[in-house]
N, C-alpha and C. Protein backbone atom coordinates (compact mmCIF):
# COMPACT_ATOMS: atom_id res chain seq x y z
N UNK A 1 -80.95 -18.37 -22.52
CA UNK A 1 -79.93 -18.92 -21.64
C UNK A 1 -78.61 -19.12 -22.39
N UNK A 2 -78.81 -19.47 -23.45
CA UNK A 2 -77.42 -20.15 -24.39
C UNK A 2 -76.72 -18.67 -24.89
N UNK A 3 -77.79 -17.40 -24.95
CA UNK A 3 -77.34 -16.08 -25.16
C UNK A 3 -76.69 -15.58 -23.94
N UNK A 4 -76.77 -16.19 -23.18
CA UNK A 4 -76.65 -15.25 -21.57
C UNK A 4 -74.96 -15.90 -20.89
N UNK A 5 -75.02 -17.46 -21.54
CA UNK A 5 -73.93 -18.38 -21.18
C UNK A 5 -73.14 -17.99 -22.17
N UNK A 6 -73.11 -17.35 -23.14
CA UNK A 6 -72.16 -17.31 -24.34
C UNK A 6 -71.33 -15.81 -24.11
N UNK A 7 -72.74 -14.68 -23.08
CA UNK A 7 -72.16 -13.56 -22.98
C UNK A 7 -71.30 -13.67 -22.28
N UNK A 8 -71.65 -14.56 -20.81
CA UNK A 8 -70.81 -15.03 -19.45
C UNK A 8 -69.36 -15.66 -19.86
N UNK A 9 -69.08 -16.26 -20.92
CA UNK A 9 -68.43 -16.93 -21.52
C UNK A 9 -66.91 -15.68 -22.39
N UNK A 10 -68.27 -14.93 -22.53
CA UNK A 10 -67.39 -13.54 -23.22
C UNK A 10 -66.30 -12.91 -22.38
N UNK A 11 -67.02 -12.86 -21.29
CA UNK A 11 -66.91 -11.89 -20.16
C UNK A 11 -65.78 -12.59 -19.48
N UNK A 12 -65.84 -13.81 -18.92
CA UNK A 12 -64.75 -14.66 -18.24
C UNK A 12 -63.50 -14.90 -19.54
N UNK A 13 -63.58 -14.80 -20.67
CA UNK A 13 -62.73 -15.13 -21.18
C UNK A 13 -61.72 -13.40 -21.41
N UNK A 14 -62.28 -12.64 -21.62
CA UNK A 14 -62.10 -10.85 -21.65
C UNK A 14 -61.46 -10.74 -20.21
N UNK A 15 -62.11 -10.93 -19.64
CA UNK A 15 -61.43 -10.78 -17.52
C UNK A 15 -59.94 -11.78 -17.69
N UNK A 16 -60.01 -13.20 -18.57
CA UNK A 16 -58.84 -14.28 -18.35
C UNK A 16 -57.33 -13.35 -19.43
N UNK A 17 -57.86 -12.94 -20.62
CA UNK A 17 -56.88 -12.12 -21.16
C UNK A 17 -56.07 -10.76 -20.19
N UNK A 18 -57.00 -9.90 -19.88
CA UNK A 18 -56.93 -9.01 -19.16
C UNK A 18 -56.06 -9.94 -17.81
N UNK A 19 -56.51 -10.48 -17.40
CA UNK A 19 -55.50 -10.90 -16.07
C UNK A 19 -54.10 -11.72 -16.85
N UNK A 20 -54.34 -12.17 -18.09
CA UNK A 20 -53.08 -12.61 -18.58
C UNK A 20 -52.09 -11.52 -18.90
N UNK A 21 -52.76 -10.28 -19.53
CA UNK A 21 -51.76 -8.96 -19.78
C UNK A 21 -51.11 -8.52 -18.63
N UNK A 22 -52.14 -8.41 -17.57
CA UNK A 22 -51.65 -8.51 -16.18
C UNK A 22 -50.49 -8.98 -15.57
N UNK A 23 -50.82 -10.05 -16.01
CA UNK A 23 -49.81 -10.89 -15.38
C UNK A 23 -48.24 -10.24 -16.17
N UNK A 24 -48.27 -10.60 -17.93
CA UNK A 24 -47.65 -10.62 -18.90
C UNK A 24 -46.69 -8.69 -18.22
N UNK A 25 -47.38 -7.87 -17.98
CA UNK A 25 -46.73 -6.54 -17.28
C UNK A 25 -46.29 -6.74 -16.12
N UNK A 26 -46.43 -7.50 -15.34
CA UNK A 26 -45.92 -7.95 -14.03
C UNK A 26 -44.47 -8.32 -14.20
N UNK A 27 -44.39 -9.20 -15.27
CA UNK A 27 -43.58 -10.39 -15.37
C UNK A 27 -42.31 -9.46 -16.09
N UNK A 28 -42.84 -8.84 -17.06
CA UNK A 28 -41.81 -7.56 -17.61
C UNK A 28 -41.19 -6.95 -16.16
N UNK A 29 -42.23 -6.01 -15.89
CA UNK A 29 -41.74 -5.10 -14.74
C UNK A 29 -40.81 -6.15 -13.70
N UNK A 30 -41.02 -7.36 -13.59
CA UNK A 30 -39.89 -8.22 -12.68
C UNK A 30 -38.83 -8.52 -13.80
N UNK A 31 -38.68 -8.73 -14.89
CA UNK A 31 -38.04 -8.74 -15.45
C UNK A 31 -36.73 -7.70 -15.19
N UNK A 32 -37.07 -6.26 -15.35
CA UNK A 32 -36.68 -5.47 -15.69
C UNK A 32 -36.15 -5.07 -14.30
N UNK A 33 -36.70 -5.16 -13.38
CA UNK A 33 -36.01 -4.98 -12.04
C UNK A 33 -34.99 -6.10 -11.80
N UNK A 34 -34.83 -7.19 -11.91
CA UNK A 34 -33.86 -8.52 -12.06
C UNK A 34 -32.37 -8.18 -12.74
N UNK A 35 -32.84 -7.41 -13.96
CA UNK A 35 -31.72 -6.61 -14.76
C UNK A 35 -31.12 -5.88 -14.20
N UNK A 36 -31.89 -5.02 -13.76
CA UNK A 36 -31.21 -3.77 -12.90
C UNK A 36 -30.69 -4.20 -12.00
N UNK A 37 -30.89 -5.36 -11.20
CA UNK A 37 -30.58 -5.26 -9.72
C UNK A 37 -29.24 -6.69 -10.10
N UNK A 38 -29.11 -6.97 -11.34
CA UNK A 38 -28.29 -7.52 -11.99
C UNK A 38 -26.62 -6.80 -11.82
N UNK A 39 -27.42 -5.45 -12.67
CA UNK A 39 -26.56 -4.43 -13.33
C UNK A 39 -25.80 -3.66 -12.31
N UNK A 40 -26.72 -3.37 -11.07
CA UNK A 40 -25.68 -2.71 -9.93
C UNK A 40 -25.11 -3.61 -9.25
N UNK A 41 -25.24 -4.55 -8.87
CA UNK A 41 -24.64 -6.07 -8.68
C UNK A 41 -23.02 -5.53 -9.21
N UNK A 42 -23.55 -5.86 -10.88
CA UNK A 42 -22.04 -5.89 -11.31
C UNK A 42 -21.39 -4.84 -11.12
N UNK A 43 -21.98 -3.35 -11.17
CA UNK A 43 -21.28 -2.40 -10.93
C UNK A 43 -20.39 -2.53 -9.27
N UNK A 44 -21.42 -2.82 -8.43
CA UNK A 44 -20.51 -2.82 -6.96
C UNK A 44 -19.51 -4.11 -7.32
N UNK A 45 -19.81 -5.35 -8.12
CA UNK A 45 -18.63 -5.85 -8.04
C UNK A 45 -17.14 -5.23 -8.43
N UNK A 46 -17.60 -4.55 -9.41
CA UNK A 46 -16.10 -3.82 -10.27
C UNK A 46 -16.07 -2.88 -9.28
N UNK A 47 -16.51 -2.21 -8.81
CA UNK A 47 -15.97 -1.14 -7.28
C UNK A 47 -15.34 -2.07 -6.56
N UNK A 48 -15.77 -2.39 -5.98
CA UNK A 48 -14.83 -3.30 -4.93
C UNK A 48 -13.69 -4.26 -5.46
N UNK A 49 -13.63 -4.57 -7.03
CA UNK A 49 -12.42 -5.21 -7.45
C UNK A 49 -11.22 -3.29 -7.83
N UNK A 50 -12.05 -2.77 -8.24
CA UNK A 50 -11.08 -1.50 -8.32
C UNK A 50 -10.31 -1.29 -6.68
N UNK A 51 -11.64 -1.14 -6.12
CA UNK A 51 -11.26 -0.93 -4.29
C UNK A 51 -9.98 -1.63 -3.63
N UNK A 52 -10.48 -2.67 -3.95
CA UNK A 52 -9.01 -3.83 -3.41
C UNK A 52 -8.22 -3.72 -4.56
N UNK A 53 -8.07 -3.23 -6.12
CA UNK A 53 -6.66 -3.02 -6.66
C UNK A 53 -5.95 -2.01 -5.93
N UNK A 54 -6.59 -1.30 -5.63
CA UNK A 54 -5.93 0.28 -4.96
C UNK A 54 -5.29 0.50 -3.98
N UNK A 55 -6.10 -0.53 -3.04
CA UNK A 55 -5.51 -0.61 -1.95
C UNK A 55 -4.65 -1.26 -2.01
N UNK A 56 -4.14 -2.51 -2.42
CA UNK A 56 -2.95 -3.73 -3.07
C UNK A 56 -2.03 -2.21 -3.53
N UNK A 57 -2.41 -1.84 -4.24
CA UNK A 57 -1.09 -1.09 -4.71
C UNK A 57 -0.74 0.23 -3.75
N UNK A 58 -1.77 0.70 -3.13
CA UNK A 58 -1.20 1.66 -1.87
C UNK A 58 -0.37 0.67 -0.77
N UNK A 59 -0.99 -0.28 -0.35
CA UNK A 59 -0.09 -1.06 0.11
C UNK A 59 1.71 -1.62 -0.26
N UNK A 60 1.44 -2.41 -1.86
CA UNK A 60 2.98 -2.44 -2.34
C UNK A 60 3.56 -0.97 -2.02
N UNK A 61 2.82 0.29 -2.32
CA UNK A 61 3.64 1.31 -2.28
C UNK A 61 4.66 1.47 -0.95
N UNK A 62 3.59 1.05 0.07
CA UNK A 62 3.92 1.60 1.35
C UNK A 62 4.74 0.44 1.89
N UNK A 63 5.21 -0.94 1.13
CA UNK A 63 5.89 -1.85 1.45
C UNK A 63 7.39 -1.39 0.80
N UNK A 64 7.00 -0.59 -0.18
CA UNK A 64 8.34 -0.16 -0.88
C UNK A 64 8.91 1.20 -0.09
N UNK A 65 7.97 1.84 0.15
CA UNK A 65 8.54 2.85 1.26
C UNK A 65 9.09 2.40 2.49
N UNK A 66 8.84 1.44 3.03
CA UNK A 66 9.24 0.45 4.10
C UNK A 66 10.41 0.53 3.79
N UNK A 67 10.80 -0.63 2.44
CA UNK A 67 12.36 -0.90 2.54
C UNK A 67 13.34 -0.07 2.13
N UNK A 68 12.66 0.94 1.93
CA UNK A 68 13.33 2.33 1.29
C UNK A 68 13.88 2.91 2.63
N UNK A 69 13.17 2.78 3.93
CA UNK A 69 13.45 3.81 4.81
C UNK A 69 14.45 2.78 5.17
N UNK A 70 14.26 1.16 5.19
CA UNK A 70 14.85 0.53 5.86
C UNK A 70 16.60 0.31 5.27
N UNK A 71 16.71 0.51 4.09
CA UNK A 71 17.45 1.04 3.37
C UNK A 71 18.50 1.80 3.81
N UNK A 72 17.89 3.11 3.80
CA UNK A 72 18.04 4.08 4.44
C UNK A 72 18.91 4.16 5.33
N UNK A 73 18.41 4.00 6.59
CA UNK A 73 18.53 3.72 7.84
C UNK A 73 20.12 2.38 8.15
N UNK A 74 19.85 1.82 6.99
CA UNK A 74 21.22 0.85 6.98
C UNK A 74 22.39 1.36 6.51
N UNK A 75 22.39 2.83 5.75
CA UNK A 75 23.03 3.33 5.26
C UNK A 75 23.79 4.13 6.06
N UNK A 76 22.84 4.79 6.99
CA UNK A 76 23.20 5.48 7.94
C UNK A 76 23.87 4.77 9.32
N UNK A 77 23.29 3.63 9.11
CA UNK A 77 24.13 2.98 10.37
C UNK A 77 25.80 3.06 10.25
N UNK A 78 25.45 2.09 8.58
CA UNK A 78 26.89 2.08 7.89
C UNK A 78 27.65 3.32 7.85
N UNK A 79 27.67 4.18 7.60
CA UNK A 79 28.29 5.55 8.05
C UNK A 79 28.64 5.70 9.30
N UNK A 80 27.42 5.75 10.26
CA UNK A 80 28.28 6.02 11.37
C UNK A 80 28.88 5.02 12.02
N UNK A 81 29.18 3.86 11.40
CA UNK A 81 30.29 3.08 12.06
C UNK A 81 31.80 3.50 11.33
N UNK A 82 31.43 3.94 10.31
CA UNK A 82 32.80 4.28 9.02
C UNK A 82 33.20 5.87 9.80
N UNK A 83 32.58 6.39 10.14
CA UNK A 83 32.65 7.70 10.88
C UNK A 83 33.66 7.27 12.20
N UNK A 84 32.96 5.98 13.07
CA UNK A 84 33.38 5.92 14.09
C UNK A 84 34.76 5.40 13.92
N UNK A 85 34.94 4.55 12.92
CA UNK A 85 36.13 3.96 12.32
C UNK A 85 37.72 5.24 13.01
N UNK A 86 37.08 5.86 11.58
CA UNK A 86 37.75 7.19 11.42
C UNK A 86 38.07 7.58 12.63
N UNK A 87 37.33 7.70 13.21
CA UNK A 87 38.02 8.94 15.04
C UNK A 87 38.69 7.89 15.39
N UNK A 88 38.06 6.51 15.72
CA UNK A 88 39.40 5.63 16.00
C UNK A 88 40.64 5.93 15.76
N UNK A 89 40.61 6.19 13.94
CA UNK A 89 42.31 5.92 13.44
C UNK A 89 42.55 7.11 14.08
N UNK A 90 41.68 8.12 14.20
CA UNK A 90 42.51 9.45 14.06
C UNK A 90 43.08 9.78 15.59
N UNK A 91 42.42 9.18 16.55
CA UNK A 91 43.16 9.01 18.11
C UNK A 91 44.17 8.65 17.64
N UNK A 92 44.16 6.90 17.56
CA UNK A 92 44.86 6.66 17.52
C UNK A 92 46.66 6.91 16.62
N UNK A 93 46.51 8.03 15.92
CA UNK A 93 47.40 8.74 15.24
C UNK A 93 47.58 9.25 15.91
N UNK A 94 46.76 10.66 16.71
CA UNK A 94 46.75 11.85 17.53
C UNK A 94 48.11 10.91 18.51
N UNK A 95 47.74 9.64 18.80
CA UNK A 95 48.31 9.37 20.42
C UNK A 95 49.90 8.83 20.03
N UNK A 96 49.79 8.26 18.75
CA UNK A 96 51.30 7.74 17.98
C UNK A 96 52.17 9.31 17.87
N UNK A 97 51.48 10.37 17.33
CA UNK A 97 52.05 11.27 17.27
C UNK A 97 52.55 12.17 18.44
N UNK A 98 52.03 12.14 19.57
CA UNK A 98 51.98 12.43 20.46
C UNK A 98 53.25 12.19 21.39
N UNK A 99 53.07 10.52 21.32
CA UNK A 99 54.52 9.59 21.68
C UNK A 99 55.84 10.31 21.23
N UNK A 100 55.54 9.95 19.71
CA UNK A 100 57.06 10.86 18.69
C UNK A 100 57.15 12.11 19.54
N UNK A 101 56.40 12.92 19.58
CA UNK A 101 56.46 14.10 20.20
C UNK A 101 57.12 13.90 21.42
N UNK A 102 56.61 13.48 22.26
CA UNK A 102 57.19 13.25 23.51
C UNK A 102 58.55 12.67 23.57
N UNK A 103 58.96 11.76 22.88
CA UNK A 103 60.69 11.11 22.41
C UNK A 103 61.52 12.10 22.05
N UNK A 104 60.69 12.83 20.91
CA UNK A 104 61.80 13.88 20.34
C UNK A 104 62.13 15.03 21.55
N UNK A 105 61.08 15.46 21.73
CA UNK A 105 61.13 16.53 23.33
C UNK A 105 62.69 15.48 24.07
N UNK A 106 62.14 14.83 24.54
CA UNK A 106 63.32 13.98 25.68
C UNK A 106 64.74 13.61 24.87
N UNK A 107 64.65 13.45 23.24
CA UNK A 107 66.04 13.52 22.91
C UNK A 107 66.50 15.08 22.28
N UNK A 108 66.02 15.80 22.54
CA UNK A 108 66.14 17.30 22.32
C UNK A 108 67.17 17.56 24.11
N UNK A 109 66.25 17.54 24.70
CA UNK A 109 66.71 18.04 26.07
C UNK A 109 67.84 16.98 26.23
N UNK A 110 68.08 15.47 26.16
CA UNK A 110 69.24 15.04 25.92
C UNK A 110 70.34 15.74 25.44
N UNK A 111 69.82 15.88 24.47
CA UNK A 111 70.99 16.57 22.77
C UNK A 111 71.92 17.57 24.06
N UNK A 112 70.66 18.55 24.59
CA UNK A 112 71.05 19.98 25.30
C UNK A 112 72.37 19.52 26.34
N UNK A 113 71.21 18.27 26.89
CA UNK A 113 72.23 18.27 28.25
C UNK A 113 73.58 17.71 28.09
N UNK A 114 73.69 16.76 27.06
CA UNK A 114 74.93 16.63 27.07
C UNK A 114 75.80 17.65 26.06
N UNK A 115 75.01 18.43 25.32
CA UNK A 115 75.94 19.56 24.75
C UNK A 115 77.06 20.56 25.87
N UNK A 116 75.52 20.90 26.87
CA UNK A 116 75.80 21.63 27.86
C UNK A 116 76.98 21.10 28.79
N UNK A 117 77.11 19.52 29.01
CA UNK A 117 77.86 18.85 29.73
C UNK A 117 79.20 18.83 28.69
């Protein structure tokens, strides 16, 4: 009996190691998946901090293209009011000159008529 309890003894203690290695490979293999699932963790974090730098700066870009057009566009306004300026003066010359014209005509034909007279 004391041979038979000592084998039983063998046997449960051989089965308790064995389920401890068990365990002890379990605990690795979770280990090692924890890491990994650590490691792409961090990788998608740095994607998505790259992701949103990129976009931040396609954005500033397209905020700078904004005031570029808007720029732009003020420039062109400014012109064509400096444009419109211009035809202003230049009527208004056309119509001063016009006047003279018309005076001198009427003291021309004066000049005539009383030459003629």
């Amino acid at each position: 009996e004391a041979a038979d309890a000592k084998a039983n003894v063998a046997r449960q203690e051989k089965a308790a190691q064995e389920q401890a290695s068990k365990a002890a490979d379990v605990q690795k293999k979770a280990q090692a998946a924890t890491e990994h699932a650590q490691s792409e963790e961090q990788a998608a974090e740095r994607w998505s901090q790259k992701s949103a730098a990129e976009a931040e700066a396609a954005a500033e870009t397209a905020r700078g293209q904004e005031k570029a057009a808007a720029s732009k566009q003020a420039e062109a306004a400014d012109a064509k009011a400096n444009v419109a300026r211009q035809e202003k003066a230049a009527q208004e010359q056309a119509s001063k000159a016009a006047d003279v014209q018309k005076k001198a005509q009427a003291a021309t034909e004066h000049a005539q008529s009383e030459e003629q007279a």
